[in-house]
N, C-alpha and C. Protein backbone atom coordinates (compact mmCIF):
# COMPACT_ATOMS: atom_id res chain seq x y z
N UNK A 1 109.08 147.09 168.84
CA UNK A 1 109.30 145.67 169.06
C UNK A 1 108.42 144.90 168.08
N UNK A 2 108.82 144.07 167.58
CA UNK A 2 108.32 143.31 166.46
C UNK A 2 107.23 142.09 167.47
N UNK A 3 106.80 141.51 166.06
CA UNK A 3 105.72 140.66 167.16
C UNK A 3 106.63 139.23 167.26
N UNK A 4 107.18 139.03 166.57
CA UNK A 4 108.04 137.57 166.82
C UNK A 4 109.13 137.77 168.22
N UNK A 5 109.65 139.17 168.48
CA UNK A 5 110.48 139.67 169.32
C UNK A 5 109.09 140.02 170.81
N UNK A 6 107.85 140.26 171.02
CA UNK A 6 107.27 140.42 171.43
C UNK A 6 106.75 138.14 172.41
N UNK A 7 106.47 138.02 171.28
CA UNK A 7 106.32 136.67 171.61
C UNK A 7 107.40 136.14 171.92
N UNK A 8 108.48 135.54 171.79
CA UNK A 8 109.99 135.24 172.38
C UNK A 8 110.07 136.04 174.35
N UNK A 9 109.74 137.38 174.00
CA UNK A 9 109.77 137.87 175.89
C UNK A 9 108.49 137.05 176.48
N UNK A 10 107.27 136.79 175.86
CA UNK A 10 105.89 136.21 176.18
C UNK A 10 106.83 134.75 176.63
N UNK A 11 107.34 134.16 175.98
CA UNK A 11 107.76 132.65 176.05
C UNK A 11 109.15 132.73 177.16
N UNK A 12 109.81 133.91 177.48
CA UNK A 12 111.23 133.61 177.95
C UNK A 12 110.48 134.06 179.13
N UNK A 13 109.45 134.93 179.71
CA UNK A 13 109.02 135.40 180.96
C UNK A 13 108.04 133.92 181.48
N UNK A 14 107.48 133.22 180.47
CA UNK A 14 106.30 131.85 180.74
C UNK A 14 107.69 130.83 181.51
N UNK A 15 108.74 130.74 180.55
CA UNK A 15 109.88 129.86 181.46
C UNK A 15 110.23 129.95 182.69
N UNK A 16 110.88 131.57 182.47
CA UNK A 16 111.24 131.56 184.19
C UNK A 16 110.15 131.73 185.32
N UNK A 17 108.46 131.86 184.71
CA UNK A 17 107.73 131.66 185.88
C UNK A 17 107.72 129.96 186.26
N UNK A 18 107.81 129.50 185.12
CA UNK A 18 108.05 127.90 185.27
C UNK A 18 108.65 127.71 186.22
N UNK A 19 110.61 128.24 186.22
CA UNK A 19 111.30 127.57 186.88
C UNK A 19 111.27 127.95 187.98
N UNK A 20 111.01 129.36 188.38
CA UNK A 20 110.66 129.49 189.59
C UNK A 20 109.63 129.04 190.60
N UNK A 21 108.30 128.48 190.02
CA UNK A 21 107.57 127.29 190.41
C UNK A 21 108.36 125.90 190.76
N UNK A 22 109.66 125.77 190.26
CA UNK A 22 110.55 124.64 189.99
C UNK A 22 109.53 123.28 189.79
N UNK A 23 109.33 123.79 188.63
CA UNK A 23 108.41 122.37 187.89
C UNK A 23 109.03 122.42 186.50
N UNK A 24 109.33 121.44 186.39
CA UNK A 24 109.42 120.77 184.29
C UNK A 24 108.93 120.74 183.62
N UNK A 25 109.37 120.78 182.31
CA UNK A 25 108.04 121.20 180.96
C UNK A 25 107.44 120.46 180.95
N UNK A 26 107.74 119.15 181.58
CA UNK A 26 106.75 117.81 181.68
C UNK A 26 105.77 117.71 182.66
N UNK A 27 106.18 118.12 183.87
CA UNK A 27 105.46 118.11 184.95
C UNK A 27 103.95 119.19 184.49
N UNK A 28 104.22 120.23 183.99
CA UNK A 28 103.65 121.50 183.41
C UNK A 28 102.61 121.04 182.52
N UNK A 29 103.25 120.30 181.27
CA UNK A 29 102.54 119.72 180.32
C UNK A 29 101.37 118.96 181.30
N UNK A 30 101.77 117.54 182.06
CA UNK A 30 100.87 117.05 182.59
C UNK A 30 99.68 117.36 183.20
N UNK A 31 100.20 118.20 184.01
CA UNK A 31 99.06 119.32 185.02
C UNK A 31 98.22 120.06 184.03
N UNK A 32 98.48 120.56 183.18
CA UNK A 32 97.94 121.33 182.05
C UNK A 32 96.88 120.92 181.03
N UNK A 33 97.39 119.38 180.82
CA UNK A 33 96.33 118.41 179.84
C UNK A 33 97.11 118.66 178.51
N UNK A 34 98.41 119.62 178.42
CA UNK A 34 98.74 119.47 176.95
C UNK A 34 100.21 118.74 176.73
N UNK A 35 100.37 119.22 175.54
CA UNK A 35 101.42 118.02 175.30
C UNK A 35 102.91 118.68 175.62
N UNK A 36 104.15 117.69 175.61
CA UNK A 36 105.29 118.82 175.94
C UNK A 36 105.65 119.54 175.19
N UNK A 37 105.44 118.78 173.65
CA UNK A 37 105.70 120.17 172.56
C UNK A 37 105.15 121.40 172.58
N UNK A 38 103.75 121.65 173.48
CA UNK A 38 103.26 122.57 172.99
C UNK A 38 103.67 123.50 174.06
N UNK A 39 103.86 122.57 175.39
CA UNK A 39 104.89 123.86 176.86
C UNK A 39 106.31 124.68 175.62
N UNK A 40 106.63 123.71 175.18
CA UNK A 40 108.02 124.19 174.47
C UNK A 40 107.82 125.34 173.69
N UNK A 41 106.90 124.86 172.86
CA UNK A 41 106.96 125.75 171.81
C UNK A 41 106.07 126.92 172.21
N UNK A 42 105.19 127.26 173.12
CA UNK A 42 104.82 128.42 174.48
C UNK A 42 106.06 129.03 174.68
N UNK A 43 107.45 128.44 175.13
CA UNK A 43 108.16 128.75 175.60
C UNK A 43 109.58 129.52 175.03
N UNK A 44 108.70 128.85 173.11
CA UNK A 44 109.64 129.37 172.02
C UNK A 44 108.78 130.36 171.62
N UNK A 45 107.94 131.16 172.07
CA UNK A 45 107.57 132.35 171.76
C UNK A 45 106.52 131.88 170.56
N UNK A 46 105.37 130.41 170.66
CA UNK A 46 105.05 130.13 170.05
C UNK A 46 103.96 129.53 170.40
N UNK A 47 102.57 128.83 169.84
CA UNK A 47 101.99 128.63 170.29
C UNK A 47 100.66 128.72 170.76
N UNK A 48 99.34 128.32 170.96
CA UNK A 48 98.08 128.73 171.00
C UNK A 48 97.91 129.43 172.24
N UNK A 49 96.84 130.28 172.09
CA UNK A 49 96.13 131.37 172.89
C UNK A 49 95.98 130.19 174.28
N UNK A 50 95.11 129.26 173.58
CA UNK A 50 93.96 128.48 174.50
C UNK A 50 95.11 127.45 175.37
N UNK A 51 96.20 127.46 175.00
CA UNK A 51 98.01 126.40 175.53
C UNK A 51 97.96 127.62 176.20
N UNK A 52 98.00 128.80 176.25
CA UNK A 52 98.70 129.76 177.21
C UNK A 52 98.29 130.20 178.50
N UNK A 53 96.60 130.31 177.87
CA UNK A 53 95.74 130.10 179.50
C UNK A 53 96.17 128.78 180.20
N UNK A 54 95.71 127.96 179.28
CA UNK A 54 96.07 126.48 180.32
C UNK A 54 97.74 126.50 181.45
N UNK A 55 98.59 126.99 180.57
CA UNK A 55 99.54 126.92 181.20
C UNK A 55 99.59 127.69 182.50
N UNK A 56 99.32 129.12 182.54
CA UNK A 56 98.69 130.29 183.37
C UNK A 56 98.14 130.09 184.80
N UNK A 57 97.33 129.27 184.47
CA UNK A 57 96.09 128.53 185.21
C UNK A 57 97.17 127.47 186.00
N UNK A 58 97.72 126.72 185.37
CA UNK A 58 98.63 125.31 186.29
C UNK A 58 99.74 126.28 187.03
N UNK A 59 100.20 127.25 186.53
CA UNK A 59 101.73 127.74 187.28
C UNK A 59 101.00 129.40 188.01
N UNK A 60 99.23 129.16 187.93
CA UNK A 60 98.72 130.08 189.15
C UNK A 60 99.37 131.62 188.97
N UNK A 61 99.02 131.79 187.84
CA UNK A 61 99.57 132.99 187.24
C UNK A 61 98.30 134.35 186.27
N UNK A 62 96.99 133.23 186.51
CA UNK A 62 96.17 134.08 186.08
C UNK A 62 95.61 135.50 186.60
N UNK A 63 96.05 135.56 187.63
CA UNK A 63 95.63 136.80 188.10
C UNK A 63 96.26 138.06 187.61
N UNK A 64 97.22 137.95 186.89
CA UNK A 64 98.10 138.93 186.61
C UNK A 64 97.64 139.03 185.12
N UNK A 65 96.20 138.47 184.62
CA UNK A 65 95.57 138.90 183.40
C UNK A 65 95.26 140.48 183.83
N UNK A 66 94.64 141.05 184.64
CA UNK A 66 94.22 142.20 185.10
C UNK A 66 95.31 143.46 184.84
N UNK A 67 96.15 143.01 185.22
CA UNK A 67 97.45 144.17 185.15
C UNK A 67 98.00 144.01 183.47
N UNK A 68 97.97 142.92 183.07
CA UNK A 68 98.61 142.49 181.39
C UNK A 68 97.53 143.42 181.01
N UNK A 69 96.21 142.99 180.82
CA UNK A 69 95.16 143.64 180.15
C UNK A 69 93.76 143.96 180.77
N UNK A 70 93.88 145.26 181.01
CA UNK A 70 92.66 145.85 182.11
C UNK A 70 91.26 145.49 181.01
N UNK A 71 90.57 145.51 182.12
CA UNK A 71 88.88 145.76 181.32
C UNK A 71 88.89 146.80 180.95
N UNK A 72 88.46 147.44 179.38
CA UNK A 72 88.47 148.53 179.41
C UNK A 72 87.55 149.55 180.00
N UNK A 73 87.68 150.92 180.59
CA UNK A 73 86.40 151.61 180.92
C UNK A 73 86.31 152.78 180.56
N UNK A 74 84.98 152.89 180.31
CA UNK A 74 84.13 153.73 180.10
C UNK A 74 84.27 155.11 180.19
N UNK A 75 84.94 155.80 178.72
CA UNK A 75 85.17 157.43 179.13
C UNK A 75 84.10 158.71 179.43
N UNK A 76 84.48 159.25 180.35
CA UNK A 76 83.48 160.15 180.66
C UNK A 76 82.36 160.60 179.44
N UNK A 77 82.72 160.73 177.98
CA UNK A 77 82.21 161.21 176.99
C UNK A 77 81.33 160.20 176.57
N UNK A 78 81.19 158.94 176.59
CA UNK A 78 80.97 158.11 176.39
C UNK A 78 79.56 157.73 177.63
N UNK A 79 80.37 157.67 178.57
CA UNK A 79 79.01 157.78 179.59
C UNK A 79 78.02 158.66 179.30
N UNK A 80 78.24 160.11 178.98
CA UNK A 80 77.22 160.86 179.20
C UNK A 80 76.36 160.52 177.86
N UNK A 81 76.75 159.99 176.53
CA UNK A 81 76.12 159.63 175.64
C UNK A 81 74.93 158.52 175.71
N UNK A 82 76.04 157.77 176.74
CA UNK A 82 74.91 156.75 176.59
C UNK A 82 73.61 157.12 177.61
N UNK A 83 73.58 157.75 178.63
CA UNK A 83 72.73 158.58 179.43
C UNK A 83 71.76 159.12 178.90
N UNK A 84 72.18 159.71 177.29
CA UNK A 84 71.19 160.47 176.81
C UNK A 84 71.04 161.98 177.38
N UNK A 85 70.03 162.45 176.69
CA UNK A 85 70.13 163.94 177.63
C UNK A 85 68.43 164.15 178.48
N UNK A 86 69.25 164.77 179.32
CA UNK A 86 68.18 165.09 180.84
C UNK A 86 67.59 166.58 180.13
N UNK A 87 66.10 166.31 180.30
CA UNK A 87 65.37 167.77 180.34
C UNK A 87 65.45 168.95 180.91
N UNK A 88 65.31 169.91 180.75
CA UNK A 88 65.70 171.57 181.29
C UNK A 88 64.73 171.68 181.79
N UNK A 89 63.47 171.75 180.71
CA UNK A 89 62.35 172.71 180.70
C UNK A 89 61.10 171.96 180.30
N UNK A 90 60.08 172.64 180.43
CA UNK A 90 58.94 171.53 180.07
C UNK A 90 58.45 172.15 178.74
N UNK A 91 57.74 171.41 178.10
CA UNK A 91 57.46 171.34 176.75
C UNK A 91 56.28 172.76 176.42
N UNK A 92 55.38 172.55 177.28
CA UNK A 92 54.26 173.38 177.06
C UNK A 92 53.14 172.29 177.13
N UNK A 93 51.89 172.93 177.06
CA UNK A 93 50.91 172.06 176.59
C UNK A 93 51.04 172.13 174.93
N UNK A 94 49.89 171.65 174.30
CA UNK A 94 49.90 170.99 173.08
C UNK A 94 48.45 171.34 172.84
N UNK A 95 48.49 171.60 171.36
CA UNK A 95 47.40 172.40 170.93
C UNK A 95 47.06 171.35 170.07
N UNK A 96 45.77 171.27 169.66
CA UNK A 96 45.08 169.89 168.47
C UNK A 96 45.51 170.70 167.62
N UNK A 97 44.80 170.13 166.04
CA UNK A 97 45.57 170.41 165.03
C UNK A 97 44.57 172.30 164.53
N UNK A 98 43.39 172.03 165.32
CA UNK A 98 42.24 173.48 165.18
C UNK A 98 43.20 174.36 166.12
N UNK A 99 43.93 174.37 166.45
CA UNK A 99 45.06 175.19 166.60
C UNK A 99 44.51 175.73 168.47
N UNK A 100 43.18 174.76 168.86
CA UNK A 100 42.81 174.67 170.22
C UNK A 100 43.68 174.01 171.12
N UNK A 101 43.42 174.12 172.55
CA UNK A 101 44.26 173.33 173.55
C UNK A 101 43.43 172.12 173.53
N UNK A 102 44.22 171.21 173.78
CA UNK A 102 43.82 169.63 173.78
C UNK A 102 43.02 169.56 175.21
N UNK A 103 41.95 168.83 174.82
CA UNK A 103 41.26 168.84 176.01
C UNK A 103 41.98 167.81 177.16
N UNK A 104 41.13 168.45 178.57
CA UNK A 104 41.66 168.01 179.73
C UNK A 104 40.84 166.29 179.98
N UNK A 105 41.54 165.35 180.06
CA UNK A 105 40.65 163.48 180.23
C UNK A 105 40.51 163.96 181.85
């Protein structure tokens, strides 16, 4: 799917949540703070990011950001990296450089 064919379903699915709200591109626009060209052209598969939340938000549709686009998480491989690694065994004591054991403080 192309991205102009991608945006057009973005704009034809934003309509019919419209109409099924049964509100007008005007009514929409108003509630929204933007203008009607820009509901339209949302609706022509066109249009700003920051017009799309707004719209989202008025026709109470933001919740369905979660299912569009999850948070991503954290793969097991990834976790254990960032964890770092856990000790086995203990080191030993430590000898000065006279090749003696370091004294006891």
């Amino acid at each position: 799917m192309t991205d102009k064919a991608i945006g057009a379903e973005i704009g034809a699915r934003l309509k019919a949540l419209r109409l099924r709200r049964n509100r007008t591109q005007q009514q929409v626009a108003n509630a929204s703070a933007l203008s009607l060209n820009a509901i339209k052209a949302l609706e022509a598969g066109k249009g700003k990011l920051s017009s799309l939340i707004a719209v989202l938000r008025e026709l109470e549709a933001l919740e369905g950001m979660e299912e569009f686009l999850p948070a991503p998480e954290i793969s097991p491989l990834q976790l254990a990296k960032q964890q770092g690694r856990t000790r086995k065994r203990a080191s030993g004591g430590r000898k000065d450089k006279e090749g003696g054991e370091t004294p006891e403080w």
